[in-house]
Structures are given as structure tokens and as C-alpha cells.
PDB file of N, CA and C in Angstrom:
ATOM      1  N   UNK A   1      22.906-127.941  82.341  1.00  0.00           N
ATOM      2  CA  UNK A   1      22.509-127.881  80.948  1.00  0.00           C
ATOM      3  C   UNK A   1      22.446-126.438  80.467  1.00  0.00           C
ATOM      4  N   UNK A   2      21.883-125.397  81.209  1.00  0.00           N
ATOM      5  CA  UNK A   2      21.409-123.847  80.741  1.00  0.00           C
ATOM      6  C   UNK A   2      23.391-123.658  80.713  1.00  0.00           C
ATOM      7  N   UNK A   3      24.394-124.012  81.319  1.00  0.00           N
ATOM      8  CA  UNK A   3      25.580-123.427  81.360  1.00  0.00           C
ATOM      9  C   UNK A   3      26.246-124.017  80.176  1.00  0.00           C
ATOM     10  N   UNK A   4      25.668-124.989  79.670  1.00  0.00           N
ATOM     11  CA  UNK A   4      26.270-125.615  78.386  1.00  0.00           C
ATOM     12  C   UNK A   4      25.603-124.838  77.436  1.00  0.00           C
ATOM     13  N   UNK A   5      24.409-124.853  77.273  1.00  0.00           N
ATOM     14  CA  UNK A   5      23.449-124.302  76.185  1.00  0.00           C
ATOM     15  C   UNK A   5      24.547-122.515  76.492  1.00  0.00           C
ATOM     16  N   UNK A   6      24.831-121.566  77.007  1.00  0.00           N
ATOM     17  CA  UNK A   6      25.427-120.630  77.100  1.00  0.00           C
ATOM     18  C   UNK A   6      26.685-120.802  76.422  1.00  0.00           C
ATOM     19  N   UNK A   7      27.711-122.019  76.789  1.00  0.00           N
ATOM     20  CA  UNK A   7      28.852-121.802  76.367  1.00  0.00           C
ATOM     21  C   UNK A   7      28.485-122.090  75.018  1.00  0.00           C
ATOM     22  N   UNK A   8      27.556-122.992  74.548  1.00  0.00           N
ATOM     23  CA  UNK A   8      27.617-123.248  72.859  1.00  0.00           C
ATOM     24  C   UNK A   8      27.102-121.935  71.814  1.00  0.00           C
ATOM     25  N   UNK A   9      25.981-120.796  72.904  1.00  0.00           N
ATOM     26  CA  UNK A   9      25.776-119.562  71.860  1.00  0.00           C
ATOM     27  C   UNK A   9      27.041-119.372  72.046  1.00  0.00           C
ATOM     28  N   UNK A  10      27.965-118.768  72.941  1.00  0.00           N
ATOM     29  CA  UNK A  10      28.749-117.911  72.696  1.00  0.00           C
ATOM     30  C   UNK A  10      29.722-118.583  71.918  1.00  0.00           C
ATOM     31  N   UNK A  11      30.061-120.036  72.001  1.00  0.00           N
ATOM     32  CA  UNK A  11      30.741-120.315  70.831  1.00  0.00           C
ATOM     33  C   UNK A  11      30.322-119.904  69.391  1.00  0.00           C
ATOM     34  N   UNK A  12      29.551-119.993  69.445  1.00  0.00           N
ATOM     35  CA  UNK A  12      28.354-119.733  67.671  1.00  0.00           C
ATOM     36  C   UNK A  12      28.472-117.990  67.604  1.00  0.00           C
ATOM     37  N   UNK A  13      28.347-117.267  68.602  1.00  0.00           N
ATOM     38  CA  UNK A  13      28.997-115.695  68.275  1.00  0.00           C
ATOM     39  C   UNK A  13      30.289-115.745  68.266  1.00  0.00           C
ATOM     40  N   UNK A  14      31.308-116.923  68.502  1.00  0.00           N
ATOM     41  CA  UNK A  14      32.208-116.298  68.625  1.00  0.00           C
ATOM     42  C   UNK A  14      32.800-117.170  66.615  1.00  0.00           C
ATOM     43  N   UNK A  15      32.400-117.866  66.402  1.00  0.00           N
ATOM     44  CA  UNK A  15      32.282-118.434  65.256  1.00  0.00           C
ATOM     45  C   UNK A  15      31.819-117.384  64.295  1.00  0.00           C
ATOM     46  N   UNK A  16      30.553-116.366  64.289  1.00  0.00           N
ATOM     47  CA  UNK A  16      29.590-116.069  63.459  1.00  0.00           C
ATOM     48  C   UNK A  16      30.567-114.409  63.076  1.00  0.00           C
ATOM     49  N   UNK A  17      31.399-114.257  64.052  1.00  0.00           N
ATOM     50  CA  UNK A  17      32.323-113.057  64.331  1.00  0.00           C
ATOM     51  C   UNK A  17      33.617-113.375  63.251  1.00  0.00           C
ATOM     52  N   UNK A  18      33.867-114.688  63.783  1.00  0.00           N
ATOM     53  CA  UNK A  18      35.114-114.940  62.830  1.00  0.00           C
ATOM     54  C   UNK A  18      35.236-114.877  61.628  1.00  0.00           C
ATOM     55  N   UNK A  19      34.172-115.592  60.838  1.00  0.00           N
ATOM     56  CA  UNK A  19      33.628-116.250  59.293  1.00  0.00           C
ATOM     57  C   UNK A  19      32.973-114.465  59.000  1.00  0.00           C
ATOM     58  N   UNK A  20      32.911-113.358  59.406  1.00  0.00           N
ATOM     59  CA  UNK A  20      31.973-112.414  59.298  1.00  0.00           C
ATOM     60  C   UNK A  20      33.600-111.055  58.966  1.00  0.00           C
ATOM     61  N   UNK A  21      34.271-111.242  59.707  1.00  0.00           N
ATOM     62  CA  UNK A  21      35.810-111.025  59.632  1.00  0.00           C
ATOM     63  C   UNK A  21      36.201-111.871  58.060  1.00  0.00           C
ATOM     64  N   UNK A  22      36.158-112.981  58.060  1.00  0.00           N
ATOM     65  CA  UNK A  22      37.233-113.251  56.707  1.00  0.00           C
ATOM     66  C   UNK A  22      36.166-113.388  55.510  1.00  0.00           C
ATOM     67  N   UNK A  23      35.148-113.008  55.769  1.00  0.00           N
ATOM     68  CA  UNK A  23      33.964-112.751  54.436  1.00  0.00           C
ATOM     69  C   UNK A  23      34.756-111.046  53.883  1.00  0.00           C
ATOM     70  N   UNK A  24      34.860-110.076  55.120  1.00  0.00           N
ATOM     71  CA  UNK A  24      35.012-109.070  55.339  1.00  0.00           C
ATOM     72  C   UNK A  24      36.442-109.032  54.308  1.00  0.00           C
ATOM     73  N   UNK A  25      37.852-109.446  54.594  1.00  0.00           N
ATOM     74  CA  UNK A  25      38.837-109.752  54.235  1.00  0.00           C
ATOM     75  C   UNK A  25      39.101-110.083  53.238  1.00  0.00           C
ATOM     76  N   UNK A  26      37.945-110.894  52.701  1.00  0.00           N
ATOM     77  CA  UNK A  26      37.617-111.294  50.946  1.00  0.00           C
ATOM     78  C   UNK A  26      37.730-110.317  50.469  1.00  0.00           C
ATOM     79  N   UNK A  27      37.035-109.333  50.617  1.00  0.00           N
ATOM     80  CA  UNK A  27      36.539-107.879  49.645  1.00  0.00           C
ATOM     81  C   UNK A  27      38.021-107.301  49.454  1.00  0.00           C
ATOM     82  N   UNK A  28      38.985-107.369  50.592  1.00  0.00           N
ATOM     83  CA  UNK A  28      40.185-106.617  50.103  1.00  0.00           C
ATOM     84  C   UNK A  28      41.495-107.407  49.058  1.00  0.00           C
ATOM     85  N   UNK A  29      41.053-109.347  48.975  1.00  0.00           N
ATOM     86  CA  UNK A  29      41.996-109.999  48.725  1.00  0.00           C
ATOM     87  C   UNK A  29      41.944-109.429  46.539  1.00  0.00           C
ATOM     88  N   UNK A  30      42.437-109.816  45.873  1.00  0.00           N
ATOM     89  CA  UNK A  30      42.733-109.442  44.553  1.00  0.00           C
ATOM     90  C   UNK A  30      42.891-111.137  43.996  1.00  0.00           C
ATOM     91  N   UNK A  31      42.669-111.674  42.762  1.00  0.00           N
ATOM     92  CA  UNK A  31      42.482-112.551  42.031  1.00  0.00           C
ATOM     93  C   UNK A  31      42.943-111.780  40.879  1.00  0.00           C
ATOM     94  N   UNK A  32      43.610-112.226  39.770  1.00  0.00           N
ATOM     95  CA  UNK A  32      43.894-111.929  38.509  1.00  0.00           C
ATOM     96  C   UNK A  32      43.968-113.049  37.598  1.00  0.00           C
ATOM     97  N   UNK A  33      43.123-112.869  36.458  1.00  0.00           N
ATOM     98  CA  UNK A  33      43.749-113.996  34.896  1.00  0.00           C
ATOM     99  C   UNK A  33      43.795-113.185  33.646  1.00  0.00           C
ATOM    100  N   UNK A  34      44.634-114.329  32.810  1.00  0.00           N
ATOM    101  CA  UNK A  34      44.669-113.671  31.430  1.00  0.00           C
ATOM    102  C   UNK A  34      44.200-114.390  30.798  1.00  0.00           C
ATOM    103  N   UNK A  35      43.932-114.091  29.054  1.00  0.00           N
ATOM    104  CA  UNK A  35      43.539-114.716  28.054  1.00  0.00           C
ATOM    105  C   UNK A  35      44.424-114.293  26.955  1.00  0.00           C
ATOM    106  N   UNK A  36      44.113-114.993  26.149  1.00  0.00           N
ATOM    107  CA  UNK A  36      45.333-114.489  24.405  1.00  0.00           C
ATOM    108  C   UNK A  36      46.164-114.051  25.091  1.00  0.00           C
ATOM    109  N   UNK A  37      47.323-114.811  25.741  1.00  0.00           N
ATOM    110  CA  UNK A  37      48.848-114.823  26.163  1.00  0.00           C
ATOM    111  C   UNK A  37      49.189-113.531  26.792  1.00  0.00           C
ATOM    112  N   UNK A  38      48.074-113.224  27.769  1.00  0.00           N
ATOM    113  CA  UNK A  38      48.202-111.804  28.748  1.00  0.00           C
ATOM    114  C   UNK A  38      47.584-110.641  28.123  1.00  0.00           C
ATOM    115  N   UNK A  39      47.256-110.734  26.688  1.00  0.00           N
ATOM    116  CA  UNK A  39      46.189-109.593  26.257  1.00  0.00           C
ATOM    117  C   UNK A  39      45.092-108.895  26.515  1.00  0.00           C
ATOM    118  N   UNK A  40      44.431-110.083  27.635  1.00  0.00           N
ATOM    119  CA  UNK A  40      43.063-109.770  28.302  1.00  0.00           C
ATOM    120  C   UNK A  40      43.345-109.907  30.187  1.00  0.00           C
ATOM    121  N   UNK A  41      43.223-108.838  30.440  1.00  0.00           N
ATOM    122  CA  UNK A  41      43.568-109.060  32.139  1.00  0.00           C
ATOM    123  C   UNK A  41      42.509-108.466  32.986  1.00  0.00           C
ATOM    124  N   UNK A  42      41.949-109.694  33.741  1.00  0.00           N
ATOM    125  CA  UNK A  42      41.011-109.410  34.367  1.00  0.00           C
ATOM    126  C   UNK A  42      41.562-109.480  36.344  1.00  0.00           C
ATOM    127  N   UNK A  43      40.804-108.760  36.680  1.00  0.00           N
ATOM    128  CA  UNK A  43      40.853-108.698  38.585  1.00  0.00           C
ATOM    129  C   UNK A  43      39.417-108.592  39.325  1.00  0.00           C
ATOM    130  N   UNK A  44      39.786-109.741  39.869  1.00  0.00           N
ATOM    131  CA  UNK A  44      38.567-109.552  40.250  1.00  0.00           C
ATOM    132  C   UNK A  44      38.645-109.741  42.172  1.00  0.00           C
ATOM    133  N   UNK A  45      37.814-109.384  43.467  1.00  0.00           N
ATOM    134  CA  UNK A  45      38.302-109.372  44.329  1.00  0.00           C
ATOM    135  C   UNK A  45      37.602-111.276  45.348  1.00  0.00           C
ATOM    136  N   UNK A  46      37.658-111.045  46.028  1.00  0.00           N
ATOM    137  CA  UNK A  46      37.705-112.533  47.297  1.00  0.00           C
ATOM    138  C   UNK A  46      35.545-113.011  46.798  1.00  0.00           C
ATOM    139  N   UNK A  47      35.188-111.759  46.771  1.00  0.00           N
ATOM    140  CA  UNK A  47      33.644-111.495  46.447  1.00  0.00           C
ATOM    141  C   UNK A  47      33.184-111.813  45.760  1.00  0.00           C
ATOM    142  N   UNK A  48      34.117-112.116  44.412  1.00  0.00           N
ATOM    143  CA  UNK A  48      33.558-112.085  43.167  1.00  0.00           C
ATOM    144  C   UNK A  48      32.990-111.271  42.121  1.00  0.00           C
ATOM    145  N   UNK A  49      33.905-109.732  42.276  1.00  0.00           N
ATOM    146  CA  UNK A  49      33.158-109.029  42.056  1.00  0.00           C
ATOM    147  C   UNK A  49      34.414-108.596  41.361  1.00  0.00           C
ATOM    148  N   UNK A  50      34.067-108.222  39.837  1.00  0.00           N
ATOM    149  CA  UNK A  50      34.951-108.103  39.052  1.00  0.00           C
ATOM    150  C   UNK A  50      35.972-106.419  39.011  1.00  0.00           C
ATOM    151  N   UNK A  51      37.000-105.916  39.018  1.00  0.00           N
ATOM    152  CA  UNK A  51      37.283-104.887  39.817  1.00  0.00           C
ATOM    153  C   UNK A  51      37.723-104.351  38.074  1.00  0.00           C
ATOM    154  N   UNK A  52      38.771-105.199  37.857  1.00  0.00           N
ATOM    155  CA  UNK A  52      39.284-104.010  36.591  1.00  0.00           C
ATOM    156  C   UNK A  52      39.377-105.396  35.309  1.00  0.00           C
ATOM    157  N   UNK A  53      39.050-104.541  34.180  1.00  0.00           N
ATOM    158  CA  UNK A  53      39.234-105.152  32.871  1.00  0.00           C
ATOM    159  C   UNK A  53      40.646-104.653  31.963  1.00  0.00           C
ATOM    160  N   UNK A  54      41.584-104.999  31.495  1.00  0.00           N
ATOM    161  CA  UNK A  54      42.663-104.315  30.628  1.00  0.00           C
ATOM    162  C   UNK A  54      42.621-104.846  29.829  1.00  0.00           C
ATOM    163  N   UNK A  55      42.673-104.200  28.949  1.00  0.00           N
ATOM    164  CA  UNK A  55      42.919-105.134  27.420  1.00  0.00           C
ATOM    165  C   UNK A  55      44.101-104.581  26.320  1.00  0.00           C
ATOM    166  N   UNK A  56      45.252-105.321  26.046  1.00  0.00           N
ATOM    167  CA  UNK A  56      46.131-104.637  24.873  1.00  0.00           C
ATOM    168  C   UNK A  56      45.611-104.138  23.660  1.00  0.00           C
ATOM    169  N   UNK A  57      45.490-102.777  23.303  1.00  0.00           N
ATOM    170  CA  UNK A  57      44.964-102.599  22.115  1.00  0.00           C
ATOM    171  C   UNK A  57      45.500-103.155  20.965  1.00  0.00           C
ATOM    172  N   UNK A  58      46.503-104.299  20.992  1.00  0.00           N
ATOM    173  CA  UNK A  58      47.175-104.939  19.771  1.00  0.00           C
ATOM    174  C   UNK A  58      45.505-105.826  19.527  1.00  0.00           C
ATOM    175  N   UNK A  59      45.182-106.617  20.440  1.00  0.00           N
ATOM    176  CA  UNK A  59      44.233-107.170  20.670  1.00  0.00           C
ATOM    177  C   UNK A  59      42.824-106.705  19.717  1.00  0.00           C
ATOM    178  N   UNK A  60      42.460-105.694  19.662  1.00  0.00           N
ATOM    179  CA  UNK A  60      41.749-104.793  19.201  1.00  0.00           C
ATOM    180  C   UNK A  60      41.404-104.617  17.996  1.00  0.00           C
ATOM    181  N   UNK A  61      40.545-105.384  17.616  1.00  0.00           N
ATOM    182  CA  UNK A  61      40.434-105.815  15.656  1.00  0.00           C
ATOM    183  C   UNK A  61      39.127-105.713  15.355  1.00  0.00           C
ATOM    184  N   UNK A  62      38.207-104.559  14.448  1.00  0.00           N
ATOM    185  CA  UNK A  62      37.059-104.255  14.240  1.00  0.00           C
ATOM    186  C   UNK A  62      36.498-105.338  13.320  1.00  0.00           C
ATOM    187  N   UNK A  63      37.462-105.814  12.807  1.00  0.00           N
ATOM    188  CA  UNK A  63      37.192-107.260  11.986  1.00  0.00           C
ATOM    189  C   UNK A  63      37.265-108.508  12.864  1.00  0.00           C
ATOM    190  N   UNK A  64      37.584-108.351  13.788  1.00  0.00           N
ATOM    191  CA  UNK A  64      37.422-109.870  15.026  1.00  0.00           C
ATOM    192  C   UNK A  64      36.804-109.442  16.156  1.00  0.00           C
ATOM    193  N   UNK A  65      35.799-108.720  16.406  1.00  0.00           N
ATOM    194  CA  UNK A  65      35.072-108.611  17.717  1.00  0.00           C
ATOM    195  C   UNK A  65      34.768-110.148  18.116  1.00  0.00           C
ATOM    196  N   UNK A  66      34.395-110.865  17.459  1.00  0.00           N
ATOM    197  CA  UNK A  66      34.040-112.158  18.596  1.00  0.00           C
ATOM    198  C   UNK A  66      35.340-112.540  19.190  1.00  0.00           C
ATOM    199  N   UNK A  67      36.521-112.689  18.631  1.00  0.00           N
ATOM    200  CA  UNK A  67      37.519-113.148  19.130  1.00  0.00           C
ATOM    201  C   UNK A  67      38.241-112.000  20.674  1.00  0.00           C
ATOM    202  N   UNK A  68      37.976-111.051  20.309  1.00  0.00           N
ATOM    203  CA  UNK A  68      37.983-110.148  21.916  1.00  0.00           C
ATOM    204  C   UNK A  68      36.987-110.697  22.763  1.00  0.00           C
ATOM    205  N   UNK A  69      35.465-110.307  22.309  1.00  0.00           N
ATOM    206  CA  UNK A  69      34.379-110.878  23.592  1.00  0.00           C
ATOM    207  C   UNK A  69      34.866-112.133  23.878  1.00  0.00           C
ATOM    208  N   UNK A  70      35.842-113.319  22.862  1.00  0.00           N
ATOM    209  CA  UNK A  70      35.485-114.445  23.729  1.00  0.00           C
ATOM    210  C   UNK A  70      37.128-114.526  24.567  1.00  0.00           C
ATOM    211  N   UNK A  71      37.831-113.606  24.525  1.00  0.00           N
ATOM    212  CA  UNK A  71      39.020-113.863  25.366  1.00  0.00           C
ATOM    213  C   UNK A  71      38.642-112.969  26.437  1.00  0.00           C
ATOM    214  N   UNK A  72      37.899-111.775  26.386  1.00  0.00           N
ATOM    215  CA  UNK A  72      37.085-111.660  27.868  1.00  0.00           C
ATOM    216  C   UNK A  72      36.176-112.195  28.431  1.00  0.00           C
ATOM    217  N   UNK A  73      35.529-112.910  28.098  1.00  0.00           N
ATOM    218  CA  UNK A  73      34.579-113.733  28.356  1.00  0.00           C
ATOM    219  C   UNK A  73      35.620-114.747  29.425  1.00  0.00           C
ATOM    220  N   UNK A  74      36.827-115.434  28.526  1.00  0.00           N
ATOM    221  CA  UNK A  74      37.864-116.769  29.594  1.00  0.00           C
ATOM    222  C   UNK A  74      37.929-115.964  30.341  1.00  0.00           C
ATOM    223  N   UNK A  75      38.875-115.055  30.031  1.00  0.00           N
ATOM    224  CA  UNK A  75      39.479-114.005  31.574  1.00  0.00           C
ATOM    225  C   UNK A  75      38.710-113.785  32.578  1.00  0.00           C
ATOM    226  N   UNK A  76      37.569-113.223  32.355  1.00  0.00           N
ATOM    227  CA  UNK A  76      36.376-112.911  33.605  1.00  0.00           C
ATOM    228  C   UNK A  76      35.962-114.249  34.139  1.00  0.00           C
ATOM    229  N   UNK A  77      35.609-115.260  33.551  1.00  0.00           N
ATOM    230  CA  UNK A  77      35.413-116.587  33.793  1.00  0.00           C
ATOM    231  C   UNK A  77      36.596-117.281  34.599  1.00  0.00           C
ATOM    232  N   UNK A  78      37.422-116.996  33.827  1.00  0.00           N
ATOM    233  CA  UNK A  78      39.109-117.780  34.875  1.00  0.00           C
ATOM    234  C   UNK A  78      38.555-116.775  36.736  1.00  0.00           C
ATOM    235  N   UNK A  79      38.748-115.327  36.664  1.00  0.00           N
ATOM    236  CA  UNK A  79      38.984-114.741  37.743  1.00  0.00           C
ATOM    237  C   UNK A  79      38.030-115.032  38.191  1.00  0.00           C
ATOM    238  N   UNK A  80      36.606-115.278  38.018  1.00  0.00           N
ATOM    239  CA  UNK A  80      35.789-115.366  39.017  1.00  0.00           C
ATOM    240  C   UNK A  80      35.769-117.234  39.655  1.00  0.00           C
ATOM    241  N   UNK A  81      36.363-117.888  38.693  1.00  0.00           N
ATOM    242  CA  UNK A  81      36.567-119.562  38.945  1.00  0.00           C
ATOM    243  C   UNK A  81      37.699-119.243  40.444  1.00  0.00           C
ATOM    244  N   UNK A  82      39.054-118.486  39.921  1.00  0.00           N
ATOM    245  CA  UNK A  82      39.712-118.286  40.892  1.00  0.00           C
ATOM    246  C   UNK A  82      39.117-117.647  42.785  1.00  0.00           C
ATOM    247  N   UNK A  83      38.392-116.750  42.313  1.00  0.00           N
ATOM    248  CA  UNK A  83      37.782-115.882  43.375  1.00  0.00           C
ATOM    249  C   UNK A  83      37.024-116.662  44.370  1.00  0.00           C
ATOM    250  N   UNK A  84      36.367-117.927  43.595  1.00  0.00           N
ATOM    251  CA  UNK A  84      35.574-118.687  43.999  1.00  0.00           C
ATOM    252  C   UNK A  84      36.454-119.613  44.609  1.00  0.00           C
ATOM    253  N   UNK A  85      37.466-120.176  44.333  1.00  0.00           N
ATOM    254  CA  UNK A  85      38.553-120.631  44.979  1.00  0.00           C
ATOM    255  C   UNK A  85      38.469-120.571  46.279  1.00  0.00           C
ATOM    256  N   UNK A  86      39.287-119.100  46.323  1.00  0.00           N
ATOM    257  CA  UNK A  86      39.814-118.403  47.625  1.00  0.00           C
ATOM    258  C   UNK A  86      39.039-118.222  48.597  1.00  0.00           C
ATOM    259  N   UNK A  87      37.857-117.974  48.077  1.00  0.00           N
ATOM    260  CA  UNK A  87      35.978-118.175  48.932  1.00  0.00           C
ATOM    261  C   UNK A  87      36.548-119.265  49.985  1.00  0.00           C
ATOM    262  N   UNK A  88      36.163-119.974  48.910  1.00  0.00           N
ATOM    263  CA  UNK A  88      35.883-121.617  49.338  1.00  0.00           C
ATOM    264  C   UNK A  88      37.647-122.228  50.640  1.00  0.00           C
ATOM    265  N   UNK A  89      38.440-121.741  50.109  1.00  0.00           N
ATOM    266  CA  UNK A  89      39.804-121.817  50.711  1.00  0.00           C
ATOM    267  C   UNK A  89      39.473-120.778  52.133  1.00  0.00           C
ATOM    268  N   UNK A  90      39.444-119.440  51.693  1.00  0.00           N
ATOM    269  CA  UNK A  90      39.516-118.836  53.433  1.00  0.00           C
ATOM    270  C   UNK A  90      37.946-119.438  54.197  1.00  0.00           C
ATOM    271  N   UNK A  91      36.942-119.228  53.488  1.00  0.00           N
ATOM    272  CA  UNK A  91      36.074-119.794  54.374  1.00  0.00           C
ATOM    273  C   UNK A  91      35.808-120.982  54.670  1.00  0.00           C
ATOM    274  N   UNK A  92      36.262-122.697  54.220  1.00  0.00           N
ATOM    275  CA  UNK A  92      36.252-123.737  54.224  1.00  0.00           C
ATOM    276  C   UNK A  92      36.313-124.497  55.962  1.00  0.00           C
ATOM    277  N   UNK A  93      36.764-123.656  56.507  1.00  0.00           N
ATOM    278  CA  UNK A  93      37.047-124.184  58.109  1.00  0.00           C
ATOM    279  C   UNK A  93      35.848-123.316  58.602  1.00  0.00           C
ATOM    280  N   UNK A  94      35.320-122.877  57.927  1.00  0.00           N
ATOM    281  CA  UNK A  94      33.933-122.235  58.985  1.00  0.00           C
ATOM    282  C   UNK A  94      33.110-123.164  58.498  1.00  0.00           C
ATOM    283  N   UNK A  95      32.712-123.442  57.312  1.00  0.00           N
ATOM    284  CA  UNK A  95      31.751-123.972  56.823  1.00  0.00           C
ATOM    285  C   UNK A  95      31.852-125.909  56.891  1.00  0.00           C
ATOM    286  N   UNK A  96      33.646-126.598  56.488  1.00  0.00           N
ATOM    287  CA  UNK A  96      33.318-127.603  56.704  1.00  0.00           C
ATOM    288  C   UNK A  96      32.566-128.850  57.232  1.00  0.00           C
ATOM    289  N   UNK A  97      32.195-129.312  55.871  1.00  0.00           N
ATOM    290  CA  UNK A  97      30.904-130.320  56.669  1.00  0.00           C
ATOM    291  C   UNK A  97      29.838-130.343  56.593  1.00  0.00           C
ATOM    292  N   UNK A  98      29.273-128.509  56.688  1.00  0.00           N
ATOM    293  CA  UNK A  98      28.276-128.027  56.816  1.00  0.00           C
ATOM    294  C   UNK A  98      27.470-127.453  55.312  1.00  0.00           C
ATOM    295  N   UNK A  99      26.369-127.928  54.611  1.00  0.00           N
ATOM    296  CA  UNK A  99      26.168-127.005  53.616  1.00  0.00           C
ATOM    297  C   UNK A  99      24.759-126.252  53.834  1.00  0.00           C
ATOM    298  N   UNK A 100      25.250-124.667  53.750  1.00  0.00           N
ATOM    299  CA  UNK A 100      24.745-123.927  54.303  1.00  0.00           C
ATOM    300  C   UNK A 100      24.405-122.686  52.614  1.00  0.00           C
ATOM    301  N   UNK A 101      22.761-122.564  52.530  1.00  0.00           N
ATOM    302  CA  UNK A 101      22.531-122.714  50.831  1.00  0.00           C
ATOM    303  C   UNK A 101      23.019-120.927  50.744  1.00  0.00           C
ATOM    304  N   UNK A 102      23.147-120.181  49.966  1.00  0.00           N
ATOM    305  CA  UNK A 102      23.761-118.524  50.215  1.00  0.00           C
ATOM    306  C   UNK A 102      24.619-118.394  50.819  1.00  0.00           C
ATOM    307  N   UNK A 103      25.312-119.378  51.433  1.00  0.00           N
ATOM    308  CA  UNK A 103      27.261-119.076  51.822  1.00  0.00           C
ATOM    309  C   UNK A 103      27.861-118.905  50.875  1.00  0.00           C
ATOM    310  N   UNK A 104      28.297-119.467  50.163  1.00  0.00           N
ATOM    311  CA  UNK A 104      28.850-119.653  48.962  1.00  0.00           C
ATOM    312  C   UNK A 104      28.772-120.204  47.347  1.00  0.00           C
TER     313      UNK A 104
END
């Protein structure tokens, strides 16, 4: 039993190593969306953590500010829906099955 109870930590370090690696791997992956037909371009990375905002200054109307905030508003919203994706996609085989509350 103590030689089983051994092989199952080291399975669980060798698990806690892996999922700790492609959490890691997130931070470098890239996500991108647009809004108003590519006017608003957002990136955001595996983390969720929003990296760059672009916006076409055609876009750019002192008489339509709501209509900018709300096509950055989709864009940041699309990339982080996406980001959350890729989460859920690279880490899904660590976690399957399992819901574990601050993973994801």
C-alpha cells in the first residue's frame, strides 16, 4: 500500500508539473478580435490578459464616442471569450472531470 500511495504522489507531481508548464505556455499564446469590420483590434494573451488595443482613426468620431466604447467593449469581450477558450482547450485534459474552483 505505502508503494502505491508513493507511485500516486509522484503521479500528482508529475501531473501538477505538467498543467503548471501549459498554464506557463498560456502567457506566451496570442488571441486576437475585431469589431466595426476590423476597426477595433484587440490581443489579448492564453491568461486573459489584454496585451494591445488598435483602433483605426477613421473610427474616431467626437460626435460618436459611445459607438467606439461599444466596439471596444465587443473586441475586448470577443478576445477575452476567445482566451478563455484556449484556457479551457490547453488545460481541459488536466482538469477533465474535475471542477477545481480558481482553475479557470
Amino acid at each position: 500500500m505505502n508503494g502505491n500511495l508513493q507511485k500516486m504522489m509522484k503521479q500528482a507531481q508529475k501531473l501538477q508539473r505538467q498543467m503548471l508548464e501549459a498554464q506557463e505556455a498560456l502567457a506566451e499564446e496570442r488571441v486576437e478580435a475585431t469589431s466595426g469590420g476590423g476597426m477595433v483590434k484587440v490581443v489579448a494573451d492564453g491568461q486573459q490578459n489584454v496585451l494591445e488595443i488598435k483602433i483605426d482613426p477613421q473610427v474616431v468620431d467626437p460626435e460618436d464616442v459611445e459607438m467606439l466604447e461599444d466596439l471596444v467593449l465587443a473586441a475586448v469581450s470577443e478576445a477575452l471569450r476567445k482566451s478563455r477558450e484556449l484556457a479551457e482547450e490547453r488545460l481541459g485534459a488536466f482538469t477533465k472531470g474535475m471542477k477545481i474552483p480558481g482553475l479557470m
